[in-house]
PDB file of N, CA and C in Angstrom:
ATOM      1  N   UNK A   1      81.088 -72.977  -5.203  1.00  0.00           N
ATOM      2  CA  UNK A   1      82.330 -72.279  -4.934  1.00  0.00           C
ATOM      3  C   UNK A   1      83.454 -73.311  -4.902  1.00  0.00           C
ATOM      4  N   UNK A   2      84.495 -73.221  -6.079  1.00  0.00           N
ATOM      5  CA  UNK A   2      85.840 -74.221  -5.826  1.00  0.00           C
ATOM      6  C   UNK A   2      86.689 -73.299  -5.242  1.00  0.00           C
ATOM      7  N   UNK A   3      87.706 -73.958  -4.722  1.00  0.00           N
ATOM      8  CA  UNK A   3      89.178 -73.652  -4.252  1.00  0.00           C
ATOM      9  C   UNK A   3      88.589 -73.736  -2.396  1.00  0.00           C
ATOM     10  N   UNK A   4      89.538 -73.665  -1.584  1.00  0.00           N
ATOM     11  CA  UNK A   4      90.013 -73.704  -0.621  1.00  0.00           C
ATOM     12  C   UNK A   4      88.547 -72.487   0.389  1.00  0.00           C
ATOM     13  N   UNK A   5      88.068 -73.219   1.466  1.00  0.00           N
ATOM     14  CA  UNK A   5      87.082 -72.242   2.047  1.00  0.00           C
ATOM     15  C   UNK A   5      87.520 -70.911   2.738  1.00  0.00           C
ATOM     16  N   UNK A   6      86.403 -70.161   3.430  1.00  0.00           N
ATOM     17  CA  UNK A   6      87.443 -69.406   4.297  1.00  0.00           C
ATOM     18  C   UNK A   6      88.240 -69.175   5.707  1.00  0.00           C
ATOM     19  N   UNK A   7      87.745 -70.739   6.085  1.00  0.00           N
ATOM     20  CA  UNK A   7      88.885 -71.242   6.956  1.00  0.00           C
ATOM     21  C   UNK A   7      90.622 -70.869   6.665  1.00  0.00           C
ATOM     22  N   UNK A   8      90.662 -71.685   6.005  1.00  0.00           N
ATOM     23  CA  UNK A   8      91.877 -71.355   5.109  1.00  0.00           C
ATOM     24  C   UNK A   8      92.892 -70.456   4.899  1.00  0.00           C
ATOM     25  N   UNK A   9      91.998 -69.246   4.425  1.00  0.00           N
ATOM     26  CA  UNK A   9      92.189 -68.205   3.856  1.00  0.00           C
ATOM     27  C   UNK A   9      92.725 -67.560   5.217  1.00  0.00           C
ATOM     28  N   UNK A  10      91.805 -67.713   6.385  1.00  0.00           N
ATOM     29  CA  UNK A  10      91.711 -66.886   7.844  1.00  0.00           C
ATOM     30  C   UNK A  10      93.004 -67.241   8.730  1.00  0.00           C
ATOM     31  N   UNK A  11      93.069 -68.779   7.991  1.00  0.00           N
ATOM     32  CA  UNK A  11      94.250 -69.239   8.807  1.00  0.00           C
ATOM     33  C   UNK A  11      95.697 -68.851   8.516  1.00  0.00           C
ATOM     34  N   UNK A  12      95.695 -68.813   6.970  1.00  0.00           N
ATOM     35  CA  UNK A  12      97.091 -67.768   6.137  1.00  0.00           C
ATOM     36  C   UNK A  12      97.433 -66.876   7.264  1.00  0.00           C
ATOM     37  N   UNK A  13      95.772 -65.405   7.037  1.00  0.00           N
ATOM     38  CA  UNK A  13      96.294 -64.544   7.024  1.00  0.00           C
ATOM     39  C   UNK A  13      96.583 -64.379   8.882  1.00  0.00           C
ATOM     40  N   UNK A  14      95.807 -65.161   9.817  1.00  0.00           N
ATOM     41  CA  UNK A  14      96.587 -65.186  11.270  1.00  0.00           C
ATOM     42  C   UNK A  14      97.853 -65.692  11.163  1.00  0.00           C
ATOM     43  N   UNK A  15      98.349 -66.654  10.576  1.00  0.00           N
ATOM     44  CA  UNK A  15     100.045 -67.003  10.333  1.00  0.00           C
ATOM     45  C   UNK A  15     100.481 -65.506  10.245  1.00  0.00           C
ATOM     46  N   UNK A  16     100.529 -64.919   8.833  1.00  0.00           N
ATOM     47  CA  UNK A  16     100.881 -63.685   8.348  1.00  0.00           C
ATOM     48  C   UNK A  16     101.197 -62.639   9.259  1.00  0.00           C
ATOM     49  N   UNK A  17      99.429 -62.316  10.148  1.00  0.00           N
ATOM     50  CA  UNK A  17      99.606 -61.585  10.968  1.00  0.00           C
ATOM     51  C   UNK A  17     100.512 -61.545  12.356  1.00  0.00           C
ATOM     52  N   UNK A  18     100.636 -62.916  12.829  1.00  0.00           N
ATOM     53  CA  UNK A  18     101.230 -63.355  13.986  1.00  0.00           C
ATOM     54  C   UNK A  18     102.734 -62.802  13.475  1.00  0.00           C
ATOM     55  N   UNK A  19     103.403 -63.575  12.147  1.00  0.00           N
ATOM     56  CA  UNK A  19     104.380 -63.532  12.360  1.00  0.00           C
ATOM     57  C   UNK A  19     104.878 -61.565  12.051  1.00  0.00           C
ATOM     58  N   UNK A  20     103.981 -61.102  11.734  1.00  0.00           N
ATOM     59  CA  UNK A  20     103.939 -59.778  11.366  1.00  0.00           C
ATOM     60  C   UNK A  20     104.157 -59.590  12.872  1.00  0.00           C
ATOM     61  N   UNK A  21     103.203 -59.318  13.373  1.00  0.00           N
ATOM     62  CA  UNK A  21     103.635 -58.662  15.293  1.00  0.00           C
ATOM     63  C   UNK A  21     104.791 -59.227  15.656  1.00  0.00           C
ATOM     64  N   UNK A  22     104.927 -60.359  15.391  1.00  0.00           N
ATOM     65  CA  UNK A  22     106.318 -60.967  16.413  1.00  0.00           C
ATOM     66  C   UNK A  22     108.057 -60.157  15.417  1.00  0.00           C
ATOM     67  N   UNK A  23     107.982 -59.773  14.077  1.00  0.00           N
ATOM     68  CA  UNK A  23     108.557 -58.963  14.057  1.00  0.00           C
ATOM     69  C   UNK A  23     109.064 -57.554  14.223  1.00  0.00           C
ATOM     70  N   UNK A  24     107.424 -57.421  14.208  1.00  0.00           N
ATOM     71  CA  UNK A  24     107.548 -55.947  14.924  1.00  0.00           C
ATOM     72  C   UNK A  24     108.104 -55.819  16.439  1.00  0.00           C
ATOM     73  N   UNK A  25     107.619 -56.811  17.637  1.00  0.00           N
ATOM     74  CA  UNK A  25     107.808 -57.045  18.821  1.00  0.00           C
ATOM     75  C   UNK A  25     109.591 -57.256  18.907  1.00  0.00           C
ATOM     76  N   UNK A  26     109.868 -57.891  17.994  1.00  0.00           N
ATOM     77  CA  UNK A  26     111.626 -58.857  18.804  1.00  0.00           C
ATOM     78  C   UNK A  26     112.445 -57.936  17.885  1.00  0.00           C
ATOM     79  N   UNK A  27     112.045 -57.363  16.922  1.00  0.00           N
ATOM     80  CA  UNK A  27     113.149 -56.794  15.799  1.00  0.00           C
ATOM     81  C   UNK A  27     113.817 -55.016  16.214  1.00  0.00           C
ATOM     82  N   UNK A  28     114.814 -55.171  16.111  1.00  0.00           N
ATOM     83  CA  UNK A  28     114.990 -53.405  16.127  1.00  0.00           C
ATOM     84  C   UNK A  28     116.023 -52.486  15.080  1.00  0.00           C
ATOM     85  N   UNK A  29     115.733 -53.227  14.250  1.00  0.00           N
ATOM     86  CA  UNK A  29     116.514 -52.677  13.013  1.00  0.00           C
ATOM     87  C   UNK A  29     114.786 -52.232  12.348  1.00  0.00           C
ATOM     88  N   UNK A  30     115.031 -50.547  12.248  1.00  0.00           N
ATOM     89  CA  UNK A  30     113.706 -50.173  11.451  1.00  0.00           C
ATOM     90  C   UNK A  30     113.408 -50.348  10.465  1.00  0.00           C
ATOM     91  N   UNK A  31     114.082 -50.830   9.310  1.00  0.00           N
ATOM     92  CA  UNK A  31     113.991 -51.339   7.983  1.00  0.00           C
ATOM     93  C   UNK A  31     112.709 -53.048   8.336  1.00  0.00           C
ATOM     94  N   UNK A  32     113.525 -53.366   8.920  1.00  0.00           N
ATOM     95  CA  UNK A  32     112.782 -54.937   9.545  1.00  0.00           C
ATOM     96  C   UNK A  32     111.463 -54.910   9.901  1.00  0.00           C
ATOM     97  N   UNK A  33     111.236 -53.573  10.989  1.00  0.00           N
ATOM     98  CA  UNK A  33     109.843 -53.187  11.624  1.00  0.00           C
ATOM     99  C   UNK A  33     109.179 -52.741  10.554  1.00  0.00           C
ATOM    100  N   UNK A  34     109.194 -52.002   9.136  1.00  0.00           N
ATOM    101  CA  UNK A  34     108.981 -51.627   8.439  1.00  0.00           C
ATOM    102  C   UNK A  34     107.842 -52.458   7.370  1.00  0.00           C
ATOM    103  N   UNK A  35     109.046 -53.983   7.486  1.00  0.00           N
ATOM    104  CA  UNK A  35     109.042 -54.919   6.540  1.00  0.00           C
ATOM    105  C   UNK A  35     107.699 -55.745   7.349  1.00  0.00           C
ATOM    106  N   UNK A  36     107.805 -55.859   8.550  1.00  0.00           N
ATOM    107  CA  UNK A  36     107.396 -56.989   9.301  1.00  0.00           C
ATOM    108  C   UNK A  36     105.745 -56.054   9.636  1.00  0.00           C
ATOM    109  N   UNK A  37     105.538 -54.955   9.769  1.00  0.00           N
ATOM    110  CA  UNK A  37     104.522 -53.896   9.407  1.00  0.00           C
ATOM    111  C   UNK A  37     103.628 -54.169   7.900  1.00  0.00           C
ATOM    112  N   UNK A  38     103.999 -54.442   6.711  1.00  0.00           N
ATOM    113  CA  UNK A  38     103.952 -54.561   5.783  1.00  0.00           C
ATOM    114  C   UNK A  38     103.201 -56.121   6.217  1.00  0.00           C
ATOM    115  N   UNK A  39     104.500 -57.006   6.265  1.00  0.00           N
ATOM    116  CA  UNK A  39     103.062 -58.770   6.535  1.00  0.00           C
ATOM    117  C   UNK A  39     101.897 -58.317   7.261  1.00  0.00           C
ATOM    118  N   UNK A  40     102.076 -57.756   8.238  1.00  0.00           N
ATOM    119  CA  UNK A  40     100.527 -57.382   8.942  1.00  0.00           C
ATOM    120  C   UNK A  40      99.592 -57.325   8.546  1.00  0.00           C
ATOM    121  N   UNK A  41     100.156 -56.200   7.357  1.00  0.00           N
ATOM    122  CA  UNK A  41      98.627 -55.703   6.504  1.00  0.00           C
ATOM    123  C   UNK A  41      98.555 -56.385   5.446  1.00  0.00           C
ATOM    124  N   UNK A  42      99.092 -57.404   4.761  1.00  0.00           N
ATOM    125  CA  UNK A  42      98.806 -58.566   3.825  1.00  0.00           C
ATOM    126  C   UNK A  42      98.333 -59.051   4.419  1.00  0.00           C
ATOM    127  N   UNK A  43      98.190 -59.704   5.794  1.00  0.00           N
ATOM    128  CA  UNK A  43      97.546 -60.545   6.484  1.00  0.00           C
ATOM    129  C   UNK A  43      96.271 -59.811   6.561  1.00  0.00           C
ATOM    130  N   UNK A  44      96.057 -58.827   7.038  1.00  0.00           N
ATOM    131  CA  UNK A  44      94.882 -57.861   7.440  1.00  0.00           C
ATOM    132  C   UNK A  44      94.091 -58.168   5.461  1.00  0.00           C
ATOM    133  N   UNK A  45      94.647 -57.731   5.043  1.00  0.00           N
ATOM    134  CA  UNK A  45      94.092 -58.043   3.653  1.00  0.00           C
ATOM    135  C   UNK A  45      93.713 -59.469   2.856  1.00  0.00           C
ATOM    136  N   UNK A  46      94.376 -60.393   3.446  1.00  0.00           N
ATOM    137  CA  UNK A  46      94.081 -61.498   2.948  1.00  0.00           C
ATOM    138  C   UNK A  46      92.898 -61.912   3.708  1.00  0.00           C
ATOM    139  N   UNK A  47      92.221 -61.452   5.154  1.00  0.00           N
ATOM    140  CA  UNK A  47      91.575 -61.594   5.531  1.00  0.00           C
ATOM    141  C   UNK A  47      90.041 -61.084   5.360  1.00  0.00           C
ATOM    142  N   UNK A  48      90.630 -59.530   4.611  1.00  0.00           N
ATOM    143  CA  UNK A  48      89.377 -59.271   4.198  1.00  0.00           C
ATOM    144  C   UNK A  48      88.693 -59.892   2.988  1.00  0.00           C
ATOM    145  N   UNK A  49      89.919 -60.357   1.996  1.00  0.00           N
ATOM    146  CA  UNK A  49      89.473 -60.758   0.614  1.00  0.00           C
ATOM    147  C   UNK A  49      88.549 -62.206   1.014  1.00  0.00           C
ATOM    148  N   UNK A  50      89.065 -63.079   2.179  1.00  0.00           N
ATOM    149  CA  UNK A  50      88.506 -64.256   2.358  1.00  0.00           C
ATOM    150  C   UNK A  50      87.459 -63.806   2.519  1.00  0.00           C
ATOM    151  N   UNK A  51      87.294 -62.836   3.594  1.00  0.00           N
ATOM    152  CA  UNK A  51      85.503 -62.910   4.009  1.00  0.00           C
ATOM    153  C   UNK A  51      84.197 -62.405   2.946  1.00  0.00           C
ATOM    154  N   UNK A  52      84.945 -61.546   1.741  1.00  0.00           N
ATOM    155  CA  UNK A  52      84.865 -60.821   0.366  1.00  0.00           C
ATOM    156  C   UNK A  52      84.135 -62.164  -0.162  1.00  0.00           C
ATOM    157  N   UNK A  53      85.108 -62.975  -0.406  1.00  0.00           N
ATOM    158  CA  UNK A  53      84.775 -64.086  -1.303  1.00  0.00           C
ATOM    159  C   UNK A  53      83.595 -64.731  -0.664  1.00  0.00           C
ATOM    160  N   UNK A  54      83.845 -65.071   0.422  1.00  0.00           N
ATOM    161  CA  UNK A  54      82.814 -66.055   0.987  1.00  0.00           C
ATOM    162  C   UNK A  54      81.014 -65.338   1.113  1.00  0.00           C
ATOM    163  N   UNK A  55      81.130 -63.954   1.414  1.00  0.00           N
ATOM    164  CA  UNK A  55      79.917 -63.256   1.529  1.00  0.00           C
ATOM    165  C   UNK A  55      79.464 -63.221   0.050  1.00  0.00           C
ATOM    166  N   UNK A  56      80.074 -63.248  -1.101  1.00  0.00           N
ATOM    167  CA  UNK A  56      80.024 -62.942  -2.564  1.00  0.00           C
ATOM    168  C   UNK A  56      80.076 -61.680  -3.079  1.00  0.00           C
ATOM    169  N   UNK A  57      80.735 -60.574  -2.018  1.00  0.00           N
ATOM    170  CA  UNK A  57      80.318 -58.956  -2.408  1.00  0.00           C
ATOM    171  C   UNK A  57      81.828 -58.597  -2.554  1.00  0.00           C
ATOM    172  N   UNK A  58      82.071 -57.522  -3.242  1.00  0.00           N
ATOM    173  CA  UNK A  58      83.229 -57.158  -3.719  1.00  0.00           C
ATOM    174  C   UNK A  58      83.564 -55.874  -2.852  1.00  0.00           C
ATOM    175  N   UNK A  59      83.101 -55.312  -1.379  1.00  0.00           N
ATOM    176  CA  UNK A  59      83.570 -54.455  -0.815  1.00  0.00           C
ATOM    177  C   UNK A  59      84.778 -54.947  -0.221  1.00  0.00           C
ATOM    178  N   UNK A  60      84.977 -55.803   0.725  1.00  0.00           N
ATOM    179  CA  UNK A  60      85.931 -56.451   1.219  1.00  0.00           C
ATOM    180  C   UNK A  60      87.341 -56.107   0.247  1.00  0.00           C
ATOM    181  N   UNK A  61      87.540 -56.365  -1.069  1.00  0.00           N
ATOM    182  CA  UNK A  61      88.415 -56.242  -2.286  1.00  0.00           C
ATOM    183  C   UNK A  61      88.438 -55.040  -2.460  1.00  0.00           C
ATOM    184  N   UNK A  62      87.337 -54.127  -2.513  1.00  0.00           N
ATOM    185  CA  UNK A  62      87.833 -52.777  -2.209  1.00  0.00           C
ATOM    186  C   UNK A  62      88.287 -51.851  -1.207  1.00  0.00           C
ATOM    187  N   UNK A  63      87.906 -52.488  -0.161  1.00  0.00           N
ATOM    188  CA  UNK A  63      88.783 -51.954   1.398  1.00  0.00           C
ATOM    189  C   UNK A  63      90.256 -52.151   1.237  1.00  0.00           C
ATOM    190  N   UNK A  64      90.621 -53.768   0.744  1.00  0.00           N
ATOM    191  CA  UNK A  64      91.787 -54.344   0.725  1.00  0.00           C
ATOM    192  C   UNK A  64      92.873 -53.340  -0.107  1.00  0.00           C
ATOM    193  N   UNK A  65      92.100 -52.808  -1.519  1.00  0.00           N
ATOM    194  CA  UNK A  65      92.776 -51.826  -2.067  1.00  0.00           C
ATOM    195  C   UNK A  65      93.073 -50.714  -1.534  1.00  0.00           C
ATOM    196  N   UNK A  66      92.655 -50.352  -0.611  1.00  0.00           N
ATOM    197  CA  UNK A  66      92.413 -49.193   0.229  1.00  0.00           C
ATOM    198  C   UNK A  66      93.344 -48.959   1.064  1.00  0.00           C
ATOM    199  N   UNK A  67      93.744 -50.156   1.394  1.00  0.00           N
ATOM    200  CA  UNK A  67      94.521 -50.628   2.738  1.00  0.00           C
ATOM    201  C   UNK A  67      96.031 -50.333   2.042  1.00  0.00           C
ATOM    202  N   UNK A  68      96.061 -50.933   0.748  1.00  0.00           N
ATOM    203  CA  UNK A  68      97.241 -51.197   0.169  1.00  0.00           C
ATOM    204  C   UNK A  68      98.002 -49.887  -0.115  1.00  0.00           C
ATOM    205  N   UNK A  69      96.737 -48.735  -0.376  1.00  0.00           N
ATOM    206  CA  UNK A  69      97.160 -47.260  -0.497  1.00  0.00           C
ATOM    207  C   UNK A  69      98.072 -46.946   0.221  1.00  0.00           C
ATOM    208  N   UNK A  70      97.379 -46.505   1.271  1.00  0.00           N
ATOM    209  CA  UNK A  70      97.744 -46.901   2.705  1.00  0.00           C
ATOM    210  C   UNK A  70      99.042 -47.298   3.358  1.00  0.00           C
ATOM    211  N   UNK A  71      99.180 -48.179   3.013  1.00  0.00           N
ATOM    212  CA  UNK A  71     100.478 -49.189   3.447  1.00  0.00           C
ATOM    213  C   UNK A  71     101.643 -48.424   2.377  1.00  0.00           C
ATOM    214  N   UNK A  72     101.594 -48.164   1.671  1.00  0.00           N
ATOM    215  CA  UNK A  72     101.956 -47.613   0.129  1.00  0.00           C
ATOM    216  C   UNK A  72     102.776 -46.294   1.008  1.00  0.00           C
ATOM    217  N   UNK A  73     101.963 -45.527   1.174  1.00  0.00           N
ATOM    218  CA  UNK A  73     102.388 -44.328   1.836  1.00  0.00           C
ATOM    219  C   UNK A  73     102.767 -44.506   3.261  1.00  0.00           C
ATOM    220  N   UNK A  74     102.645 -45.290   3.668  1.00  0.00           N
ATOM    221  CA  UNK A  74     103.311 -45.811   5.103  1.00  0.00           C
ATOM    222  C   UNK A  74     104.732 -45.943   4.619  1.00  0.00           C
ATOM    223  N   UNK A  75     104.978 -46.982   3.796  1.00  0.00           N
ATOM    224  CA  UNK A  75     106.565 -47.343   3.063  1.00  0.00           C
ATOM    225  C   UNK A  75     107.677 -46.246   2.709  1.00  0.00           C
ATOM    226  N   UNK A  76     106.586 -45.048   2.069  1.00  0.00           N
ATOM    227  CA  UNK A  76     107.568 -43.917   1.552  1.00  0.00           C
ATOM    228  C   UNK A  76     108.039 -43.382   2.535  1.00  0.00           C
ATOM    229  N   UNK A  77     107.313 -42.765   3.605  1.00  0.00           N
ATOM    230  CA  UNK A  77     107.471 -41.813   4.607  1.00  0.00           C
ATOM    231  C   UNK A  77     108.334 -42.653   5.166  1.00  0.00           C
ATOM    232  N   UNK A  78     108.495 -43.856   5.878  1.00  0.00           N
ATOM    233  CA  UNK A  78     109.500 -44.740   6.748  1.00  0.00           C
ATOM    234  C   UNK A  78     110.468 -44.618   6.004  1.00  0.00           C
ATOM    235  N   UNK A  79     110.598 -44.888   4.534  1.00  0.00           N
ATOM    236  CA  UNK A  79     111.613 -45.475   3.852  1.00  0.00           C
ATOM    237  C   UNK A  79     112.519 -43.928   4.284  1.00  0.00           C
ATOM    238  N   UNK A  80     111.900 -42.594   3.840  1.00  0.00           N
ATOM    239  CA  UNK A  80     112.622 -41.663   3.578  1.00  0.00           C
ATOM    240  C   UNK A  80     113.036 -40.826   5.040  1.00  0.00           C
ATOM    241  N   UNK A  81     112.271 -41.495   6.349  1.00  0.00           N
ATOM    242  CA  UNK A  81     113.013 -40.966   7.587  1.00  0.00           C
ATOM    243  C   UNK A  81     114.253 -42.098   8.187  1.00  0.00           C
ATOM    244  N   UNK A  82     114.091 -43.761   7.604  1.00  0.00           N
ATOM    245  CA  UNK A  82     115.552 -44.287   7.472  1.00  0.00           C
ATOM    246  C   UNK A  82     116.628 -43.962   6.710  1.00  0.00           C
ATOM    247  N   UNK A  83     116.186 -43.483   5.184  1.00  0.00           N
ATOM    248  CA  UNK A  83     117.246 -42.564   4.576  1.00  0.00           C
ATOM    249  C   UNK A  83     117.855 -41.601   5.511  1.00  0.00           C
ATOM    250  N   UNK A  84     116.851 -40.632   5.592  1.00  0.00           N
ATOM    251  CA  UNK A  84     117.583 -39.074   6.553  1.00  0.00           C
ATOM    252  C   UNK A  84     118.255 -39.379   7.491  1.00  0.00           C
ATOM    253  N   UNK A  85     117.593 -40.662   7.884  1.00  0.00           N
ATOM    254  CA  UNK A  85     118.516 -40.939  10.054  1.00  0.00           C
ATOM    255  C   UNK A  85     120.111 -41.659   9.095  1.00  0.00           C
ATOM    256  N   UNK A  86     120.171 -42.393   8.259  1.00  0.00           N
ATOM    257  CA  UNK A  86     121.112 -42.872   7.598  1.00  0.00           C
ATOM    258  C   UNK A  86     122.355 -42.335   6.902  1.00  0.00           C
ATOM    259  N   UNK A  87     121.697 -40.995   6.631  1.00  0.00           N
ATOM    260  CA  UNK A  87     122.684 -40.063   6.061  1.00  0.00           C
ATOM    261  C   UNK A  87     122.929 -38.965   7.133  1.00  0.00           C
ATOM    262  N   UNK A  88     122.421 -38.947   7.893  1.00  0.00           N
ATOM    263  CA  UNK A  88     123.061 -38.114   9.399  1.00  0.00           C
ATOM    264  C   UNK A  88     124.250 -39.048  10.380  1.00  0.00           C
ATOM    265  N   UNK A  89     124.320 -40.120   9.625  1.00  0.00           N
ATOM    266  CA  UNK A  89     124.941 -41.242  10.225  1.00  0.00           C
ATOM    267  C   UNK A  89     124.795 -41.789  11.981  1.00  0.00           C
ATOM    268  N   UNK A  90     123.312 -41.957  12.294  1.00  0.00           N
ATOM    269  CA  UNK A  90     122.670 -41.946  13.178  1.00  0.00           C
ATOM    270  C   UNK A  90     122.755 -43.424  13.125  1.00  0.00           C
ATOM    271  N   UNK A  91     122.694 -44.241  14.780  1.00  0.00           N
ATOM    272  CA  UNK A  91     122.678 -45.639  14.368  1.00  0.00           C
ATOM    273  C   UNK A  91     121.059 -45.920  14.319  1.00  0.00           C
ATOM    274  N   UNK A  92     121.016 -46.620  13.624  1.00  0.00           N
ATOM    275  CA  UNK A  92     119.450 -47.481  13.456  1.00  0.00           C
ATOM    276  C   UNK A  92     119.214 -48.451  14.219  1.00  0.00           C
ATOM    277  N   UNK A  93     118.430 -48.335  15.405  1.00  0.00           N
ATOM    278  CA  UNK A  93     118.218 -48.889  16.383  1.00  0.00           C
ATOM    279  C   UNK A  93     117.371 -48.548  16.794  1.00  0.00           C
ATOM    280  N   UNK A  94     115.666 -49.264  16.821  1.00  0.00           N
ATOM    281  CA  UNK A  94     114.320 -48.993  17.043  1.00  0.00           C
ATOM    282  C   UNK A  94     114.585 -48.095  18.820  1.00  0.00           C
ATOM    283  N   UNK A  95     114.738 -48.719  19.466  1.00  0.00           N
ATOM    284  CA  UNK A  95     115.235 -48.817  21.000  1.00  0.00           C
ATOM    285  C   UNK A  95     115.903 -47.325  21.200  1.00  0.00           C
ATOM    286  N   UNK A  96     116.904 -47.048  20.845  1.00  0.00           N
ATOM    287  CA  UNK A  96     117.825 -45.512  20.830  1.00  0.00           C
ATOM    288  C   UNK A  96     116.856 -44.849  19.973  1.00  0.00           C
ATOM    289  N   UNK A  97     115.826 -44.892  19.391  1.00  0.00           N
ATOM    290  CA  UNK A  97     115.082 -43.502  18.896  1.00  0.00           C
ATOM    291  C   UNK A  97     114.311 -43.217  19.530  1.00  0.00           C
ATOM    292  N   UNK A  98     114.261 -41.998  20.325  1.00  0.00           N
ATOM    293  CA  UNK A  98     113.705 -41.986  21.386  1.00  0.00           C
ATOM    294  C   UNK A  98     112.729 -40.430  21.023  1.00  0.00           C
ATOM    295  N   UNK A  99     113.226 -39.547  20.178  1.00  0.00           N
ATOM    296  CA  UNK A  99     113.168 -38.243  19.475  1.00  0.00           C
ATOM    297  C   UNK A  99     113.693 -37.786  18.388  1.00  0.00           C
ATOM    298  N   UNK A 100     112.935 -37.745  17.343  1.00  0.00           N
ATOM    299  CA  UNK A 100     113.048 -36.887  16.296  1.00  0.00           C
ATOM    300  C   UNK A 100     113.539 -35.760  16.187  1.00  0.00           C
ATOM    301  N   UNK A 101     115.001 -35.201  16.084  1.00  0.00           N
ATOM    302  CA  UNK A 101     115.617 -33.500  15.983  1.00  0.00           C
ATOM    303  C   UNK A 101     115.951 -33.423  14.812  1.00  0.00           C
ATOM    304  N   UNK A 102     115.895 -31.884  14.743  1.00  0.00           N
ATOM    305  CA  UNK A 102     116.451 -32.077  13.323  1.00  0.00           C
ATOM    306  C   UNK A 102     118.235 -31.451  13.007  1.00  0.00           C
TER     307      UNK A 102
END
């Protein structure tokens, strides 16, 4: 096996993930939480592909795709309830959303 072990790989994706929570935690612009949601699960994924590689089985790579679905449809639905709160001219502020009206 060349390239980099899965030390490595584990250590990326805890960077990734860390800095993923700590945006979710300090940020309150929902676009940001959105974004910083998103590293999480690259991290979550880079972690599975490491352990993928290292075991030699290709489920890990297919979870990861799985995940990405996933995350995929996480993006739309957020993207399109910051649109709606945006065009109601609502301020965007994680903190002041407290309830969904319509």
């Amino acid at each position: 096996m060349s390239g980099p072990g899965v030390a490595w790989y584990l250590s990326v994706a805890a960077f990734l993930f860390g800095t993923g929570s700590l945006g979710v935690l300090l940020r309150r612009n929902p676009l940001i939480v959105l974004l910083s949601l998103e590293i999480m699960l690259n991290g979550a994924n880079l972690a599975l592909i490491g352990f993928a590689r290292n075991f030699g089985d290709g489920s890990g790579q297919i979870f990861a795709l799985a995940v990405m679905a996933v995350a995929a449809s996480e993006v739309v639905v957020g993207l399109g309830l910051i649109v709606a709160l945006n065009r109601k001219r609502v301020t965007l502020d994680v903190d002041r959303l407290n309830t969904l009206r319509g």
